[in-house]
C-alpha atoms as a PDB file:
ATOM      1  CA  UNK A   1      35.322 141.397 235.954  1.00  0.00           C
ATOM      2  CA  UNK A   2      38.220 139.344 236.481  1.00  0.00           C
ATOM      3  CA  UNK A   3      41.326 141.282 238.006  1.00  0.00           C
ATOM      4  CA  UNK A   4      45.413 140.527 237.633  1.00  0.00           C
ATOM      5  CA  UNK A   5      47.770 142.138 239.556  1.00  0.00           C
ATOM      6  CA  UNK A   6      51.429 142.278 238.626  1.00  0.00           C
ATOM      7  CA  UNK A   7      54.247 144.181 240.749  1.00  0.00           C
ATOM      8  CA  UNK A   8      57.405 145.390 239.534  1.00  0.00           C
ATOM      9  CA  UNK A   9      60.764 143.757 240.977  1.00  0.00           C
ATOM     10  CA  UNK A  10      63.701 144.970 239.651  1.00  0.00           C
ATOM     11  CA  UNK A  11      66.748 146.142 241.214  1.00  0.00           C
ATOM     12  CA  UNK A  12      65.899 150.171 240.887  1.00  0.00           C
ATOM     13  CA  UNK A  13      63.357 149.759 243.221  1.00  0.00           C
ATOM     14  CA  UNK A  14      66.520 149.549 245.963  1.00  0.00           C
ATOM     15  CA  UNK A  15      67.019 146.425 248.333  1.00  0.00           C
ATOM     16  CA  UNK A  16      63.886 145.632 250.482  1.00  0.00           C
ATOM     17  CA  UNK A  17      65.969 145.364 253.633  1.00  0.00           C
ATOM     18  CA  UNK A  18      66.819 148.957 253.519  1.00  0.00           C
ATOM     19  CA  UNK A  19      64.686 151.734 254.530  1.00  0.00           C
ATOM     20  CA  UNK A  20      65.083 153.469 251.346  1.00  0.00           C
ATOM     21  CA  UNK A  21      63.916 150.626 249.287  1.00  0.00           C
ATOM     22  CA  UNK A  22      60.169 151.441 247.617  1.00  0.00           C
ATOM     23  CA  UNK A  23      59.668 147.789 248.861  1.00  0.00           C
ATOM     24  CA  UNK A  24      60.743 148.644 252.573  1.00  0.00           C
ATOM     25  CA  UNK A  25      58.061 146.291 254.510  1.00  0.00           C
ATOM     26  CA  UNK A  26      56.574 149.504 256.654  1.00  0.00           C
ATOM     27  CA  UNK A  27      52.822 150.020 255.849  1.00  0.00           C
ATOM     28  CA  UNK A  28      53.452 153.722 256.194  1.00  0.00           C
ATOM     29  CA  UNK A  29      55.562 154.332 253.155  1.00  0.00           C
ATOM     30  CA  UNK A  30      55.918 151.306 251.274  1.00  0.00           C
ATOM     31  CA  UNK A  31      53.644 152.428 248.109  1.00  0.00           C
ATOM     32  CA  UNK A  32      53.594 149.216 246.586  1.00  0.00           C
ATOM     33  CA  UNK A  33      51.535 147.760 249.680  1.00  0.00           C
ATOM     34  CA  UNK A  34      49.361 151.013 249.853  1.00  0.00           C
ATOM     35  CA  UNK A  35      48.464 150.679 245.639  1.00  0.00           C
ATOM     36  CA  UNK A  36      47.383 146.873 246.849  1.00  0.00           C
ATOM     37  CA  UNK A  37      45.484 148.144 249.350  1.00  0.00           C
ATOM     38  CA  UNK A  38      43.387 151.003 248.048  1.00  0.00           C
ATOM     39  CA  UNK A  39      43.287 150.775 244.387  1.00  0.00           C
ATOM     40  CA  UNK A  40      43.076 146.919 244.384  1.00  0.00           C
ATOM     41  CA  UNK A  41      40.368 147.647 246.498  1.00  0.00           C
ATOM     42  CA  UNK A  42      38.898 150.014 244.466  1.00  0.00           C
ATOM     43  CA  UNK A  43      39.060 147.681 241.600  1.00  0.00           C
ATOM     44  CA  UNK A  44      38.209 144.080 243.450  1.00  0.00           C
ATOM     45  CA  UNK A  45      34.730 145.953 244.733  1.00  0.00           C
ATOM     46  CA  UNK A  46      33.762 144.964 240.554  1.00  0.00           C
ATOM     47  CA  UNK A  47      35.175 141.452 240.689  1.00  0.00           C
ATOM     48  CA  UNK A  48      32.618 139.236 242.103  1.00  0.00           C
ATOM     49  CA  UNK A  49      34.289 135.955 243.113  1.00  0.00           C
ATOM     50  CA  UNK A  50      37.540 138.344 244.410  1.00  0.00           C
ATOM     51  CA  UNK A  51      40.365 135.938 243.379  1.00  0.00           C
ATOM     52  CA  UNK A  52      43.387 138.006 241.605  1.00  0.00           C
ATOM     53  CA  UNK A  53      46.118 136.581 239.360  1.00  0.00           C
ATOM     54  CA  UNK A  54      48.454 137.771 240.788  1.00  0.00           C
ATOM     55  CA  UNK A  55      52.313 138.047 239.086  1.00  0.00           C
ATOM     56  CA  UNK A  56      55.352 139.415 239.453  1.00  0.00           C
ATOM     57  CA  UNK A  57      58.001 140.673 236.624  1.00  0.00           C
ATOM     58  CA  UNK A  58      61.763 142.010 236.722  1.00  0.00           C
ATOM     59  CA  UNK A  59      62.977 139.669 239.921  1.00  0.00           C
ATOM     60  CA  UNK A  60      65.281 136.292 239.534  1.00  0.00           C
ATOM     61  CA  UNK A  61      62.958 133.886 241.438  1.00  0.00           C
ATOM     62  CA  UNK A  62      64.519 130.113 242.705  1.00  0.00           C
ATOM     63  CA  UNK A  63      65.277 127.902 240.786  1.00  0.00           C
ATOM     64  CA  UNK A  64      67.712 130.754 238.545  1.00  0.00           C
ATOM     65  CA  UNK A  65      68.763 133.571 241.131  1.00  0.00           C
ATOM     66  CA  UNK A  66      71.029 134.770 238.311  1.00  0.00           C
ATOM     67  CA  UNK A  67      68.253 135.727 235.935  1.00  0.00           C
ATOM     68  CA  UNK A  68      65.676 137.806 235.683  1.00  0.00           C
ATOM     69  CA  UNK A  69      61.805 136.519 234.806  1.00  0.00           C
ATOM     70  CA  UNK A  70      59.310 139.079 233.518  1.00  0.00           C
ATOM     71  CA  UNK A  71      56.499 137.074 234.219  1.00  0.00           C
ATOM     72  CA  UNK A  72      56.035 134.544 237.387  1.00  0.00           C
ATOM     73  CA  UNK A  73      53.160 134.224 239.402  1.00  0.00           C
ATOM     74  CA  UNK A  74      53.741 134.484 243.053  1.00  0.00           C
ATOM     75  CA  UNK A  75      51.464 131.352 243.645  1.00  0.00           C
ATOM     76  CA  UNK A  76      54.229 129.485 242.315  1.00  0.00           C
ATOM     77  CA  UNK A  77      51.729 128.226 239.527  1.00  0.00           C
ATOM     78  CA  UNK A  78      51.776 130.111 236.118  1.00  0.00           C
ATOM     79  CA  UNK A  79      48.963 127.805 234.545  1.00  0.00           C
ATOM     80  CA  UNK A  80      46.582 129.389 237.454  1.00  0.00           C
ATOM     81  CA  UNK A  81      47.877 131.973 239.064  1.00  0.00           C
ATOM     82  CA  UNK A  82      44.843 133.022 241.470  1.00  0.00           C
ATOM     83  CA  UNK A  83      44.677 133.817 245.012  1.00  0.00           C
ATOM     84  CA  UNK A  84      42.081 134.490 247.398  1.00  0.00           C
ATOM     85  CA  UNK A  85      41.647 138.543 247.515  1.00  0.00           C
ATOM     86  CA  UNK A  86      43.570 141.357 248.813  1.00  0.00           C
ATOM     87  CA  UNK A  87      44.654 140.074 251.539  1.00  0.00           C
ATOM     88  CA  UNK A  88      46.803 136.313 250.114  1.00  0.00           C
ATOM     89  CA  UNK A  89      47.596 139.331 247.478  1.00  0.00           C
ATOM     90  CA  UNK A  90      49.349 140.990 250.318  1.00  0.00           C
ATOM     91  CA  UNK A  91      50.685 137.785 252.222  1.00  0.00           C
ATOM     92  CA  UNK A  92      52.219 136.583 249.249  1.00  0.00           C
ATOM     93  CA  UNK A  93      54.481 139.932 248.303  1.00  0.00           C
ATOM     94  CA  UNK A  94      55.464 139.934 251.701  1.00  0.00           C
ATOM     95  CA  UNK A  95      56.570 136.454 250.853  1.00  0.00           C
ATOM     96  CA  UNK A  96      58.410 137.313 247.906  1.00  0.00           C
ATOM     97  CA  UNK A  97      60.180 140.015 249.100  1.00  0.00           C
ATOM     98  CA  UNK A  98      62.484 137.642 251.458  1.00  0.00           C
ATOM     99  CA  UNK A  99      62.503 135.256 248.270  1.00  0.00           C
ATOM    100  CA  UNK A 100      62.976 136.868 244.797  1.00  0.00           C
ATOM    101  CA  UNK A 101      66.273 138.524 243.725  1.00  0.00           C
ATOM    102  CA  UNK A 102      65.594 142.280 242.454  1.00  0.00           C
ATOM    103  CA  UNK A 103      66.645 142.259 239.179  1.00  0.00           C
ATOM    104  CA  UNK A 104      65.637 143.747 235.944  1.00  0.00           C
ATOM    105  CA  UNK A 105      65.480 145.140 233.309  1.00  0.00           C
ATOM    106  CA  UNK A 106      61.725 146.317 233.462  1.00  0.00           C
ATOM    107  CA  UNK A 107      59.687 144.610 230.771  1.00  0.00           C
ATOM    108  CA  UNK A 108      55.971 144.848 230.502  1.00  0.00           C
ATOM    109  CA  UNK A 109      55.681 142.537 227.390  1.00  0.00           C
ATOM    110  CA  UNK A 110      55.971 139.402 228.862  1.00  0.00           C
ATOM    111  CA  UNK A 111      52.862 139.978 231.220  1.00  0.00           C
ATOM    112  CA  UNK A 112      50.644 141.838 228.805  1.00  0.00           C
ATOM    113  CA  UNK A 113      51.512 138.882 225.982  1.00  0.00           C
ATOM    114  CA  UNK A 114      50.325 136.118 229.227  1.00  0.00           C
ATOM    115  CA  UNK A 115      47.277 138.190 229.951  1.00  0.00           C
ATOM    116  CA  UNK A 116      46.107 138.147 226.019  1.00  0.00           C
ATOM    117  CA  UNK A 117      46.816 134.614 225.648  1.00  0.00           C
ATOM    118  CA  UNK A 118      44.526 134.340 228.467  1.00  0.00           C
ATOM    119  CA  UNK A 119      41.975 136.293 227.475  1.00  0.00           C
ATOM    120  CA  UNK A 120      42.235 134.854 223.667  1.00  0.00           C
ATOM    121  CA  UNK A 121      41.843 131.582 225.359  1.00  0.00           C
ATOM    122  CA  UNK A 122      38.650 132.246 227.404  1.00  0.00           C
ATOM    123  CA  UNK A 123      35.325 131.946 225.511  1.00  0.00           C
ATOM    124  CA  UNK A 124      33.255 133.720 228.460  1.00  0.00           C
ATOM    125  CA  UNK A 125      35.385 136.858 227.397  1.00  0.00           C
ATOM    126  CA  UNK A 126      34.206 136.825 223.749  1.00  0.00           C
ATOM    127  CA  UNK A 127      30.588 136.546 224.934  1.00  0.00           C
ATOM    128  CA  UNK A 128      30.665 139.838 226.739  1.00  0.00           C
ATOM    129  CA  UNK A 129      30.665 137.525 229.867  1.00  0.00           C
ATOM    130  CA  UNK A 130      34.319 138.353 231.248  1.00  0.00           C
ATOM    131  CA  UNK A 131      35.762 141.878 231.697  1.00  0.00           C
ATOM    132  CA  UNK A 132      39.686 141.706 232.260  1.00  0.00           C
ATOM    133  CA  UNK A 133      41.240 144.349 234.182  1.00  0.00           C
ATOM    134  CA  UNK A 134      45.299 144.129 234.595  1.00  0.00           C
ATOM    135  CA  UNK A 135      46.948 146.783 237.615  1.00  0.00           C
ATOM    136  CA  UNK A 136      50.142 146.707 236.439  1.00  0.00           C
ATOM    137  CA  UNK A 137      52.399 148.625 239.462  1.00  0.00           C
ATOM    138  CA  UNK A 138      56.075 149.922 238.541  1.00  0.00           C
ATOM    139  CA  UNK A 139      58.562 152.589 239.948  1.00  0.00           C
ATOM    140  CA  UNK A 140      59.464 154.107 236.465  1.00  0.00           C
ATOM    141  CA  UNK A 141      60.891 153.017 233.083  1.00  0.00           C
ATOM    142  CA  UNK A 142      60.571 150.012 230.836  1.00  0.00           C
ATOM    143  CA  UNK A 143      63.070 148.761 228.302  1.00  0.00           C
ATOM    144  CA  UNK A 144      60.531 147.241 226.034  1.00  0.00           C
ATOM    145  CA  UNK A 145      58.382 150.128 224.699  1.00  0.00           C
ATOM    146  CA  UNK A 146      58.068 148.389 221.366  1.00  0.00           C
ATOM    147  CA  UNK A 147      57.347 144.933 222.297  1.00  0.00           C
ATOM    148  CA  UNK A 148      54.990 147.026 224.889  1.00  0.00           C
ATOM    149  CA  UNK A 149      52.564 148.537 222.644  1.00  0.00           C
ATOM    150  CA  UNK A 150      52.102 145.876 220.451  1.00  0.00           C
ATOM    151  CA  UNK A 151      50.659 144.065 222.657  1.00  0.00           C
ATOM    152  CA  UNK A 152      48.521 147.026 224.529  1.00  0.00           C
ATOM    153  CA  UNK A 153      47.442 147.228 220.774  1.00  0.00           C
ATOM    154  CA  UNK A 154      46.884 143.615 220.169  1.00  0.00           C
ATOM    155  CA  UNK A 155      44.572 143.700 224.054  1.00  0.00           C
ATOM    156  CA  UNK A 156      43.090 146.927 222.437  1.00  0.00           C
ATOM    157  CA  UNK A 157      40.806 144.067 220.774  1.00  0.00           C
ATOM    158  CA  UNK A 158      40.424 142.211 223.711  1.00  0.00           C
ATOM    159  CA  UNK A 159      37.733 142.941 226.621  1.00  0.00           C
ATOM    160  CA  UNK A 160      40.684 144.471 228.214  1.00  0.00           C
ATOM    161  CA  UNK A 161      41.869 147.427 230.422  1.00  0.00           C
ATOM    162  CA  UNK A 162      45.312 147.836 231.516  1.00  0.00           C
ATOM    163  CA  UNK A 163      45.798 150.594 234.709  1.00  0.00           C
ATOM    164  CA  UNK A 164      49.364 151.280 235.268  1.00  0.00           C
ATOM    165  CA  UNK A 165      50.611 153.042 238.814  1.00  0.00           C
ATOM    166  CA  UNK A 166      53.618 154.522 239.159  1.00  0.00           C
ATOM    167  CA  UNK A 167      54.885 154.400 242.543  1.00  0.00           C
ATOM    168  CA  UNK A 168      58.087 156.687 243.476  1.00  0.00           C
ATOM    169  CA  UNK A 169      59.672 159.885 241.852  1.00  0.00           C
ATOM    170  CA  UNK A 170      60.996 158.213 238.844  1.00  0.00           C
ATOM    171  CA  UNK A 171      60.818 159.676 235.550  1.00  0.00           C
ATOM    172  CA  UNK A 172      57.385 158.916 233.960  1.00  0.00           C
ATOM    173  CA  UNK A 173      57.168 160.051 230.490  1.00  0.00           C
ATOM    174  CA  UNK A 174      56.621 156.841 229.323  1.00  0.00           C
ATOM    175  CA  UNK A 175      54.091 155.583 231.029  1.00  0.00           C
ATOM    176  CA  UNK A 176      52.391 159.006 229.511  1.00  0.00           C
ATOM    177  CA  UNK A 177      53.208 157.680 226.211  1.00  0.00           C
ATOM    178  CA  UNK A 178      51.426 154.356 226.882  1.00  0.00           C
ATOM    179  CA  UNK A 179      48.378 155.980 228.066  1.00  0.00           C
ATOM    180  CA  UNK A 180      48.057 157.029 224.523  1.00  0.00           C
ATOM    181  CA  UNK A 181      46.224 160.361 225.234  1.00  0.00           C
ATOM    182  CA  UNK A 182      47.745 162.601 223.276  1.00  0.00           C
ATOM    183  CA  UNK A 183      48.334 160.398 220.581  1.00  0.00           C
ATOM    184  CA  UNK A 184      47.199 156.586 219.579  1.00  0.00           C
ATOM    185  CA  UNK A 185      50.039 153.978 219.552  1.00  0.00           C
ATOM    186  CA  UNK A 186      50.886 151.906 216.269  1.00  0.00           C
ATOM    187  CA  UNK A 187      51.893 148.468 216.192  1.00  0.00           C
ATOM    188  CA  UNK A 188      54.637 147.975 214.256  1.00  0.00           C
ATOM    189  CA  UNK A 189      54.377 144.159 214.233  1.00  0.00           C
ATOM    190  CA  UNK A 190      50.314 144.103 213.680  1.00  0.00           C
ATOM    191  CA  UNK A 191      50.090 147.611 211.546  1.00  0.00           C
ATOM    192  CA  UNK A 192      47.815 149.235 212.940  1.00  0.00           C
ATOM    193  CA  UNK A 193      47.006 151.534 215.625  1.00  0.00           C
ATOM    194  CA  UNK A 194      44.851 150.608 218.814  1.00  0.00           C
ATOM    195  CA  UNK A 195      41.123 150.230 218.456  1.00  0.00           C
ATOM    196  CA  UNK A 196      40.525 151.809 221.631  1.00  0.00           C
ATOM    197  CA  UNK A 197      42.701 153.379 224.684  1.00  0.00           C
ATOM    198  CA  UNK A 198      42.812 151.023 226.822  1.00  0.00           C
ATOM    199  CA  UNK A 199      45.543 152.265 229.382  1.00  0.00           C
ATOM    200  CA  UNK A 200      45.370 154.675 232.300  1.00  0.00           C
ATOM    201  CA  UNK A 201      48.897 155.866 234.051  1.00  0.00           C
ATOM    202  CA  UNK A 202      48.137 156.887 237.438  1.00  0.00           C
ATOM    203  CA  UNK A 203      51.030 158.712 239.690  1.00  0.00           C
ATOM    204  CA  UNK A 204      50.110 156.987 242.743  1.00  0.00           C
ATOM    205  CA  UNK A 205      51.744 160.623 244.746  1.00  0.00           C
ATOM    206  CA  UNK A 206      49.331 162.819 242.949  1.00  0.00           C
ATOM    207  CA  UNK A 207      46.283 160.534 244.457  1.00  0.00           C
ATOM    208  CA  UNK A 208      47.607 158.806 247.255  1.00  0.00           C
ATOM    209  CA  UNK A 209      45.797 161.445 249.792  1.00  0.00           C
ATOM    210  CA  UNK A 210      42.615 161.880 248.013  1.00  0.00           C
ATOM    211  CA  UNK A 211      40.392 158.546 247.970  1.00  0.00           C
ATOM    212  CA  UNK A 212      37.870 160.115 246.075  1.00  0.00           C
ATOM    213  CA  UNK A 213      40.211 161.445 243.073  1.00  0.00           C
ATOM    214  CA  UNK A 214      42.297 158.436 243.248  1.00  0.00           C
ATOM    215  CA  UNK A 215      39.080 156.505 242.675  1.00  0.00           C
ATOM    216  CA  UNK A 216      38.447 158.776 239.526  1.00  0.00           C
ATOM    217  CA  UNK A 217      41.855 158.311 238.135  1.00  0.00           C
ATOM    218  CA  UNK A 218      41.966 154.630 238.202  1.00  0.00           C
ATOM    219  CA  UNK A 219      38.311 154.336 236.508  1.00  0.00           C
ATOM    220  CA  UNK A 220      39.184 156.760 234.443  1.00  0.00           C
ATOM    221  CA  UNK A 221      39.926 154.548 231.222  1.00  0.00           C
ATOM    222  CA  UNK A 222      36.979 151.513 232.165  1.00  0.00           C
ATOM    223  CA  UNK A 223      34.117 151.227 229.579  1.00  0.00           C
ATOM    224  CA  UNK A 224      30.673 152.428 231.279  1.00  0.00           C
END
């Protein structure tokens, strides 16, 4: 299985240096470090060599301060974006958070249309060889719902599950839509609806307490 990681950086998540920022640097509430932590390693127990891509979406990284980027990986190199396991995972958002510029607006297009073009690209994938997984982790609402499920629909005929976490209080409802429970997305673009459902929301304050629930939630939506 190989794993991505991408963390949401835009501006609603509140200023890092204050202590009611969701990206507050204190291991006891910032939920953003705690997803890492326990469902990355929930996840990284099925991927063997334990490298991540790891990206970031919704901050204004150097060289343009002034504008936002919904995809940059936070090993400064988008052609291979890996690091070594949880923990460069975790040194590296600490990095960013004294480097990136919380911007916005929250757009989940960019990284799921990288992730297919990856997958697309990578002939172990097609040979039932490589599983992808993306943990996509977010305080609330995205601005590109149709762009969105396109491509969940287009990865919906990829080896290719997509776990979203929502960290915070924010409004959810569309992250419920995306999980496509209730009712299977349409493409617009590719006309048709998604082969399979491939996305699984999890509130990360329903499961944060219970390791064992929190374990089924996030596997919930991963073939057998």
């Amino acid at each position: 299985i190989d794993l991505s990681i991408a963390i949401d950086f835009t501006l609603s998540n509140g200023a890092p240096n204050s202590r009611e920022s969701l990206h507050y640097f204190d291991p006891q509430t910032n939920q953003y470090l705690q997803v890492l932590q326990q469902v990355g390693s929930i996840l990284q127990f099925y991927n063997t060599d334990k490298h991540i891509n790891l990206y970031g979406f919704g901050g204004a990284v150097p060289p343009y301060p002034q504008r936002a980027s919904h995809c940059f990986a936070m090993n400064g190199d988008i052609f291979n974006p890996r690091v070594n396991g949880l923990d460069a995972a975790i040194t590296h958002y600490r990095h960013y958070l004294n480097t990136v510029n919380l911007y916005g607006p929250t757009h989940f297009s960019q990284i799921l249309d990288h992730v297919n073009n990856h997958i697309e690209s990578d002939p172990g994938a097609y040979q039932n060889q490589r599983f992808h997984v993306l943990l996509i982790i977010t305080d609330g609402v995205i601005n590109d719902m149709r762009q969105t499920i396109d491509q969940i629909v287009r990865g919906s005929n990829n080896p290719l599950a997509i776990i979203i976490v929502g960290v915070g209080n924010a409004d959810f409802s569309n992250m419920e839509t995306l999980d496509g429970d209730d009712e299977a997305l349409y493409s617009q673009i590719y006309r048709q609806y998604a082969a399979a459902d491939i996305v699984q929301f999890v509130p990360f304050n329903q499961f944060k307490n219970n390791p064992t629930l929190l374990a089924r939630e996030t596997l919930m939506e991963l073939p057998g």
